[in-house]
PDB file of N, CA and C in Angstrom:
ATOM      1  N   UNK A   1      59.810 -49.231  39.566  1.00  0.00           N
ATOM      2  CA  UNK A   1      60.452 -47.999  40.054  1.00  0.00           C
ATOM      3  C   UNK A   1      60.528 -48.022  41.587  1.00  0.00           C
ATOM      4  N   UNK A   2      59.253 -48.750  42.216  1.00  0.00           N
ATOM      5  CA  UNK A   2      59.493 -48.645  43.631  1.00  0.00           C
ATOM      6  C   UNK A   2      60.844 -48.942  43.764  1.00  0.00           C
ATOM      7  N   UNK A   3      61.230 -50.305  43.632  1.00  0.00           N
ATOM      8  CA  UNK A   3      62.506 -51.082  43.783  1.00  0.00           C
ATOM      9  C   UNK A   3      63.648 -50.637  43.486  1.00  0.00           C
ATOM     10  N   UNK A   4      63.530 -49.493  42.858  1.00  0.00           N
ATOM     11  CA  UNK A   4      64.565 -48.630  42.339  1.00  0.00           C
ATOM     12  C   UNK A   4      64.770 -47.670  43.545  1.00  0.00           C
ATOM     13  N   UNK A   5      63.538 -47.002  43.650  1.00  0.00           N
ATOM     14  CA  UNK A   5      63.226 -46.186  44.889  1.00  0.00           C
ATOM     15  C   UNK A   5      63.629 -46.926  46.533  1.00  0.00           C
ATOM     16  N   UNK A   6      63.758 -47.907  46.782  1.00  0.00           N
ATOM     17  CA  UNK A   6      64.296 -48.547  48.177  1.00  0.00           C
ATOM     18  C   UNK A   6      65.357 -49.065  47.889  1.00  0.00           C
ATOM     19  N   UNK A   7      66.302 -49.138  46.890  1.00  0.00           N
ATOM     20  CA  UNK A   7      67.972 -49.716  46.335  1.00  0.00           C
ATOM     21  C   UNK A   7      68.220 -48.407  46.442  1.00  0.00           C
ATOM     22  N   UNK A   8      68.017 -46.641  46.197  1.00  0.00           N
ATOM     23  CA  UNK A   8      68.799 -45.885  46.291  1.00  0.00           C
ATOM     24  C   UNK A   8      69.562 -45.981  47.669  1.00  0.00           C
ATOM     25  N   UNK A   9      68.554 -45.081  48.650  1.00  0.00           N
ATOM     26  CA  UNK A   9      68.749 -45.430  50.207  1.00  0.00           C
ATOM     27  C   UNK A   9      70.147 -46.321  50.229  1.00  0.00           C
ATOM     28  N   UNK A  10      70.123 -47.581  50.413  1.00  0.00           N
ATOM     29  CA  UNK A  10      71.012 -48.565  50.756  1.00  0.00           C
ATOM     30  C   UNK A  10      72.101 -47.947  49.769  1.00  0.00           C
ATOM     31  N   UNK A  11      71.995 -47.733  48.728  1.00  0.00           N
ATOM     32  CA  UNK A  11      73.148 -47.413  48.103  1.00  0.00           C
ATOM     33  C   UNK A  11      73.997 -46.218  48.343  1.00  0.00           C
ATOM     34  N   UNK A  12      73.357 -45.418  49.055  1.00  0.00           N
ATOM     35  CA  UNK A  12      73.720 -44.039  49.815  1.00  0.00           C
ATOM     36  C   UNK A  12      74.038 -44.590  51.013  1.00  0.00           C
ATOM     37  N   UNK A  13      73.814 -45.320  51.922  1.00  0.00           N
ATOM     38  CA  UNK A  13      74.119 -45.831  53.004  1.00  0.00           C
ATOM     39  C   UNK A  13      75.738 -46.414  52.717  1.00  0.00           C
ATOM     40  N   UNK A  14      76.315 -47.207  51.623  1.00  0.00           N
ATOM     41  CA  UNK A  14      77.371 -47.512  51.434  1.00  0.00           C
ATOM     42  C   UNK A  14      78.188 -46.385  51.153  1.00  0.00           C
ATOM     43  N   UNK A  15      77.651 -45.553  50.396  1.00  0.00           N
ATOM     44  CA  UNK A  15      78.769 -44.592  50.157  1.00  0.00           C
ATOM     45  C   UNK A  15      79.214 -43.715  51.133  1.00  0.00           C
ATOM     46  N   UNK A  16      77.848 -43.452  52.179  1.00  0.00           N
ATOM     47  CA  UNK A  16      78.120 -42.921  53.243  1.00  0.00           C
ATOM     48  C   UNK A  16      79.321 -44.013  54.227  1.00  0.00           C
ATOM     49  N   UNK A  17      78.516 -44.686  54.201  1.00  0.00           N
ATOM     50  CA  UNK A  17      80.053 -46.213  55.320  1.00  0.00           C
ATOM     51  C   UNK A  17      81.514 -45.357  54.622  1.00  0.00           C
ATOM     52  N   UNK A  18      81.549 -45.353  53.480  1.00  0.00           N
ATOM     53  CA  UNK A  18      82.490 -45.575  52.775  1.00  0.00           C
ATOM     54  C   UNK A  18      83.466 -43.954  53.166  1.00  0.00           C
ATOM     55  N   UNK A  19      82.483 -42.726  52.880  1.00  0.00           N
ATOM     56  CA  UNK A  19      82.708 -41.603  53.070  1.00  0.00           C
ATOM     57  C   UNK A  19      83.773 -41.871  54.621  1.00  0.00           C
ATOM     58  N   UNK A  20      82.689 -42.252  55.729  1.00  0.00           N
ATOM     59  CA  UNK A  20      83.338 -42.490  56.612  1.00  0.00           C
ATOM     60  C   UNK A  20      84.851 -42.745  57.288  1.00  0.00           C
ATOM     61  N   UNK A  21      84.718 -44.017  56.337  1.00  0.00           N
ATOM     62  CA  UNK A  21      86.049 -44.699  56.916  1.00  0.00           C
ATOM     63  C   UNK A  21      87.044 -43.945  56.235  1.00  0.00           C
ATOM     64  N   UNK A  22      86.851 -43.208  55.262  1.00  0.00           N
ATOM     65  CA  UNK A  22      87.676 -42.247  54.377  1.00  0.00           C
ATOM     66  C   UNK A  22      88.054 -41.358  55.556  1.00  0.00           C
ATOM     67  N   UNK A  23      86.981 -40.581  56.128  1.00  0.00           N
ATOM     68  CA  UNK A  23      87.624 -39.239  56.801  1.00  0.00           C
ATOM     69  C   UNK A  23      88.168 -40.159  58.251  1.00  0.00           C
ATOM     70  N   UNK A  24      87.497 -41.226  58.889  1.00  0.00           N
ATOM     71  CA  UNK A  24      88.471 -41.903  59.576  1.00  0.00           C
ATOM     72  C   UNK A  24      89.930 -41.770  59.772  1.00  0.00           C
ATOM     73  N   UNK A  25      90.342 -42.402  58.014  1.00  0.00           N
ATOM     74  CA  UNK A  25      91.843 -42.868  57.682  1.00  0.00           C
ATOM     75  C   UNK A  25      92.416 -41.480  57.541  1.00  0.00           C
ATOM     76  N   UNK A  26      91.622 -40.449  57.143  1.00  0.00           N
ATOM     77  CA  UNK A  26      92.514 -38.984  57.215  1.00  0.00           C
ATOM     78  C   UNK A  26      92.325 -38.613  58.149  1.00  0.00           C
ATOM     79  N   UNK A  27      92.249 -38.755  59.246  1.00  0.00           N
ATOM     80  CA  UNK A  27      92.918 -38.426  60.446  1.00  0.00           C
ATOM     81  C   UNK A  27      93.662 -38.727  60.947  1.00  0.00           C
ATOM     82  N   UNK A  28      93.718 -40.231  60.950  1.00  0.00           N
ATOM     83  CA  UNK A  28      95.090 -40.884  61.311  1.00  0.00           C
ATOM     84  C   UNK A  28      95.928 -40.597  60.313  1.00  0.00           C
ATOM     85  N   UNK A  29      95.827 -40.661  59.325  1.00  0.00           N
ATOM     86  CA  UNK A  29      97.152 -39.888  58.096  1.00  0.00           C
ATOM     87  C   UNK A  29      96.776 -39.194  57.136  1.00  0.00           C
ATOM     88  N   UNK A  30      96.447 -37.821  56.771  1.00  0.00           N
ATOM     89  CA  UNK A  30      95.798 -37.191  55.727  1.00  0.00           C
ATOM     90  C   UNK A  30      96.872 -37.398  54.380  1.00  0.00           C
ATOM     91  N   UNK A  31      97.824 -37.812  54.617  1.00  0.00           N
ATOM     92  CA  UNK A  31      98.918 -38.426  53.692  1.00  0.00           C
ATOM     93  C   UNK A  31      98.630 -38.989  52.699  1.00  0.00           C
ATOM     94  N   UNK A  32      98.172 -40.099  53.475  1.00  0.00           N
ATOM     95  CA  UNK A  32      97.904 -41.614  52.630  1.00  0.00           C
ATOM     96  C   UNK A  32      96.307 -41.060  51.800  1.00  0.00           C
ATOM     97  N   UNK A  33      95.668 -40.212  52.606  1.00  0.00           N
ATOM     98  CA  UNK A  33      93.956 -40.368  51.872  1.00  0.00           C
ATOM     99  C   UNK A  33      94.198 -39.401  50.761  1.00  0.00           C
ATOM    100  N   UNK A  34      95.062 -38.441  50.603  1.00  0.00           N
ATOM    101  CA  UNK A  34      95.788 -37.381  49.343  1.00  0.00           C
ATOM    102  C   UNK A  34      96.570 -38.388  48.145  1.00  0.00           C
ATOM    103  N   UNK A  35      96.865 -39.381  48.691  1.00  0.00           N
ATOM    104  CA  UNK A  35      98.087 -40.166  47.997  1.00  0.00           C
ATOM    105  C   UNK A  35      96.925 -41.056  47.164  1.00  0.00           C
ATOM    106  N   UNK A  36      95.599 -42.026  47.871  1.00  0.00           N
ATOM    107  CA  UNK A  36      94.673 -42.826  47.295  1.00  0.00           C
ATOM    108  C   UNK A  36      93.989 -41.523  45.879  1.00  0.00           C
ATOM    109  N   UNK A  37      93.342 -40.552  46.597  1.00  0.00           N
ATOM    110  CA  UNK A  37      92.944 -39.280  45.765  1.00  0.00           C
ATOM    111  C   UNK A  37      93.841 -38.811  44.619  1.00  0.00           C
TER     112      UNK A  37
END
């Protein structure tokens, strides 16, 4: 379970990256991030 317990973290860390570059790209075009959605 530890190992389970220190893979969440990192795995929240990607989704966060991920969140990111999302609201990134909707700024430069909220178009395109409605159109992927």
């Amino acid at each position: 379970m530890f190992d389970l317990a220190v893979d969440t973290p990192q795995c929240w860390e990607a989704q966060r990256r991920r969140i990111e570059e999302v609201v990134v790209k909707a700024r430069e075009g909220k178009t395109r991030t409605v159109a992927l959605t």
